[in-house]
Protein backbone atom coordinates (compact mmCIF):
# COMPACT_ATOMS: atom_id res chain seq x y z
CA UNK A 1 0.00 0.00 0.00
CA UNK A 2 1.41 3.21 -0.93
CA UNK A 3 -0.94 6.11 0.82
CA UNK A 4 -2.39 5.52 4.21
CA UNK A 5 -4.80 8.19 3.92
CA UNK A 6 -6.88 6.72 0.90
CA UNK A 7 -9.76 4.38 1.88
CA UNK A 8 -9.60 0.90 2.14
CA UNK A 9 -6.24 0.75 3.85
CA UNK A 10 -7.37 3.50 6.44
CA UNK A 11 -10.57 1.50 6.80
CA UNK A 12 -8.89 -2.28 6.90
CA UNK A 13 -6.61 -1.30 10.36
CA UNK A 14 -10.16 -0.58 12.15
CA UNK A 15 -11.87 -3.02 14.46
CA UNK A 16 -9.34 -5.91 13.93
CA UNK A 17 -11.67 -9.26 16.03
CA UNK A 18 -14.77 -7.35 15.58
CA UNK A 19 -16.04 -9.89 12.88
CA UNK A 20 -12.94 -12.51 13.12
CA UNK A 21 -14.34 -14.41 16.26
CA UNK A 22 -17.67 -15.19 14.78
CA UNK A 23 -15.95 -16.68 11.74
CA UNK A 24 -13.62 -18.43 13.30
CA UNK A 25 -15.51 -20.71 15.18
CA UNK A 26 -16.95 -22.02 12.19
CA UNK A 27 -14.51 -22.29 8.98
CA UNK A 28 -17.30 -22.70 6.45
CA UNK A 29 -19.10 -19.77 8.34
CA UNK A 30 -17.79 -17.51 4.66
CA UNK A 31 -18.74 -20.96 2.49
CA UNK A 32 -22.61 -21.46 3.98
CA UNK A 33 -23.27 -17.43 3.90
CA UNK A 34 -22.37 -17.01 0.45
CA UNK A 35 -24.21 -20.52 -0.71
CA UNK A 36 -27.42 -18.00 -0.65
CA UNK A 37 -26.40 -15.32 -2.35
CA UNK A 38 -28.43 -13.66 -5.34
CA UNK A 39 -26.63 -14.20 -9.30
CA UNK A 40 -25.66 -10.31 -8.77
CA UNK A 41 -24.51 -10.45 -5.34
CA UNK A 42 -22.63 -13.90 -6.38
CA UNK A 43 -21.02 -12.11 -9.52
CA UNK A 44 -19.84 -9.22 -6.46
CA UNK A 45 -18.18 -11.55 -4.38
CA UNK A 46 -16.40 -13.63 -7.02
CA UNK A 47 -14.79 -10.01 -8.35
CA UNK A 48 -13.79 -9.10 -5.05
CA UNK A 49 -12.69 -12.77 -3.66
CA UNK A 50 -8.54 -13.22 -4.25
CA UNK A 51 -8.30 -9.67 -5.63
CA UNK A 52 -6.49 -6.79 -6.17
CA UNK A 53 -7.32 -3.57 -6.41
CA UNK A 54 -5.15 -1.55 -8.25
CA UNK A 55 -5.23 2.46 -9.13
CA UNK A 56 -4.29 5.54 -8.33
CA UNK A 57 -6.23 8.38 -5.64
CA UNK A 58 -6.41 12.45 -5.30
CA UNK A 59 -6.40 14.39 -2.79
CA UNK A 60 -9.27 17.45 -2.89
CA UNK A 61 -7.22 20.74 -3.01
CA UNK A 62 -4.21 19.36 -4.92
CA UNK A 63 -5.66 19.49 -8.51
CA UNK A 64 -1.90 20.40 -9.45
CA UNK A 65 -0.47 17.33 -8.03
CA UNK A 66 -0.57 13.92 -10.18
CA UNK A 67 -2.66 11.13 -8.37
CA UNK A 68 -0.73 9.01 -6.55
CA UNK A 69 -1.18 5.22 -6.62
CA UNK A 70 -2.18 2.10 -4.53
CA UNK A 71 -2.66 -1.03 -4.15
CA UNK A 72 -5.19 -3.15 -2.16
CA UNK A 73 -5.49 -6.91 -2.03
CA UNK A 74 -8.81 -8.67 -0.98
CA UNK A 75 -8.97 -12.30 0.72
CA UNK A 76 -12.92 -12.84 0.69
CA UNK A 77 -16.03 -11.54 0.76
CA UNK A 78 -19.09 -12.72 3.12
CA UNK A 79 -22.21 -11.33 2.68
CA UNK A 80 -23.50 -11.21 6.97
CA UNK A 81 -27.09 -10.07 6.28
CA UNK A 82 -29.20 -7.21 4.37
CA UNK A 83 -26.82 -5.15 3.45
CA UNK A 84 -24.38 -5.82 5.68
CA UNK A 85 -20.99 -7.61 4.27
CA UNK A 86 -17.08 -8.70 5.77
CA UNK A 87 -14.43 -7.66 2.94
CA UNK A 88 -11.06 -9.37 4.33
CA UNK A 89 -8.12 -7.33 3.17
CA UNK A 90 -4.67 -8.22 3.25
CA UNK A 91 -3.32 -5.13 4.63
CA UNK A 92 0.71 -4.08 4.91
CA UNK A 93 1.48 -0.93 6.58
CA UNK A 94 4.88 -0.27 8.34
CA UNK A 95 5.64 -3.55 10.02
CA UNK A 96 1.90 -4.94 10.16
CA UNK A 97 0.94 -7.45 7.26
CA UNK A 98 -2.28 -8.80 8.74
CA UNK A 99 -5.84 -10.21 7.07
CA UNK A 100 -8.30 -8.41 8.79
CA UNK A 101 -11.51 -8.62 8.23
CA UNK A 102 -13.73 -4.89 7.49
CA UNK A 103 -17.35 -4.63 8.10
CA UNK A 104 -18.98 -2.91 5.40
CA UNK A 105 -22.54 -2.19 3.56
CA UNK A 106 -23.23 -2.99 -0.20
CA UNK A 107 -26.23 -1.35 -1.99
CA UNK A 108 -26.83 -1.89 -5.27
CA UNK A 109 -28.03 0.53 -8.37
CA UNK A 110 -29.46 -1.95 -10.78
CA UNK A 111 -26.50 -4.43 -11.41
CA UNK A 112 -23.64 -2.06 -10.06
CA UNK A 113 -22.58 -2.62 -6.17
CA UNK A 114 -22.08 0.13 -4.27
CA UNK A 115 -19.78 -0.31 -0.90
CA UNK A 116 -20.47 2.44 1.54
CA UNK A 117 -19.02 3.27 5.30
CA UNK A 118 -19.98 6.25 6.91
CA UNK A 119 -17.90 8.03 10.10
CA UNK A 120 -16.34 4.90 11.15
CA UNK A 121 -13.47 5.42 14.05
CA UNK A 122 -10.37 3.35 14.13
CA UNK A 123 -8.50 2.92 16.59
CA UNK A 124 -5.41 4.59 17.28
CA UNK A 125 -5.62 6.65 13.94
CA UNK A 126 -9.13 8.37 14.26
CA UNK A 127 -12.60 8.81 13.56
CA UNK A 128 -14.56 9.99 10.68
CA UNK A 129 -14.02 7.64 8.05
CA UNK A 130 -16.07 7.49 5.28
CA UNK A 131 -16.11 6.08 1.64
CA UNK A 132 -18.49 5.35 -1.31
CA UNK A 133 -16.93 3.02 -3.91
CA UNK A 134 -18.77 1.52 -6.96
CA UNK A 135 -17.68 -1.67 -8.71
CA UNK A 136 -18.34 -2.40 -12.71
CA UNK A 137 -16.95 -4.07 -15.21
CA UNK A 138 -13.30 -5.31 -13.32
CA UNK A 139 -13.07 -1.33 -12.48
CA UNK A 140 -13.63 0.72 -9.00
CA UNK A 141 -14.52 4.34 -8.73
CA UNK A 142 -15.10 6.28 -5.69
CA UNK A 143 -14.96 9.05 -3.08
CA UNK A 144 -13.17 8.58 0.39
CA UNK A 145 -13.12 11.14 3.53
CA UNK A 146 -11.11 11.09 6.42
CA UNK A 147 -11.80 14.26 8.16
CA UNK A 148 -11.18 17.60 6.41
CA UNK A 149 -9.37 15.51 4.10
CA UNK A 150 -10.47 13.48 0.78
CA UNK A 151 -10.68 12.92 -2.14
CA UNK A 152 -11.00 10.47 -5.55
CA UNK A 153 -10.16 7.10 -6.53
CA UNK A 154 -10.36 4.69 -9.61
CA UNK A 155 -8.23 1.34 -10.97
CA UNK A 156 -8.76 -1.94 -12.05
CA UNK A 157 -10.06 -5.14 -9.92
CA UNK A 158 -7.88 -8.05 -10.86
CA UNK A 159 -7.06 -11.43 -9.27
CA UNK A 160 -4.77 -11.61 -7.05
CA UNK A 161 -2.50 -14.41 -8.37
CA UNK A 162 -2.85 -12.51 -11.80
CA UNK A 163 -1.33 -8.93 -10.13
CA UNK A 164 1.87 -11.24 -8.66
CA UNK A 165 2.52 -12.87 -11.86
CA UNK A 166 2.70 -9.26 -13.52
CA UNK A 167 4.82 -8.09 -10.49
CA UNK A 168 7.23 -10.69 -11.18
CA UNK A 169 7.78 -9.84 -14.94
């Protein structure tokens, strides 16, 4: 990761064990909740499953300044209930490299998922974390907040094993 300050890394370092203990006293806990998803929210959490996500972000205010890039890899995806979902993100920051898993909603505009969090604290780095991201097509777009500052982001959604095989050449 190469910006703290964009979204899903700021959001991925929050509430570490909120979700984990639930799913891990059942190891197919991810396997049975997904067994009844809808096609659309199936087609979601195969995208997002073993993924990377892989673009660049602005900051609002620095128009002049090229947008900076970053890199996000996903583990899984569990839908919990309604609209309520578990993205597991391999996150690396400093000397951390921890799965943790992120509690987050997904609406959806016709057949385009929408994951939202609103004012979400973390600890040790703050509160007021917000971001909207849509997914389409093997592309993310989206707005993220921390505070006073925020700003854009858009890339690509590719598999994970795909993004280390390009890394290597």
């Amino acid at each position: 990761m190469n910006s703290f300050p964009s979204w899903f890394g700021v959001l991925s370092v929050m509430l570490l064990g909120l979700c984990s203990a639930a799913m891990a006293d059942d190891p197919n806990a991810a396997a049975t909740a997904n067994s009844k998803l809808s096609e659309q929210e199936q087609a979601f959490a195969d995208l997002l499953s073993n993924s990377v996500l892989d673009g660049l972000f602005t900051m609002d205010g620095k128009l002049d300044k090229a947008p900076k890039s970053e890199q996000y890899t996903i583990r899984g995806v569990t839908k919990v209930d309604g609209a309520n979902w578990i993205i597991t993100s391999q996150i690396k920051y400093g000397q951390h490299d921890v799965a943790v898993p992120v509690p987050v909603q997904v609406y959806w505009a016709g057949d385009t998922p929408m994951l939202q969090v609103t004012n979400l604290t973390i600890p040790l780095l703050g509160e007021g974390f917000s971001a909207r991201v849509l997914f389409y097509d093997g592309r993310y777009a989206g707005t993220w907040q921390h505070g006073k500052v925020g700003g854009q982001m858009y890339g690509r959604v590719g598999k994970a094993n795909e993004a280390s095989a390009a890394e290597e050449k």
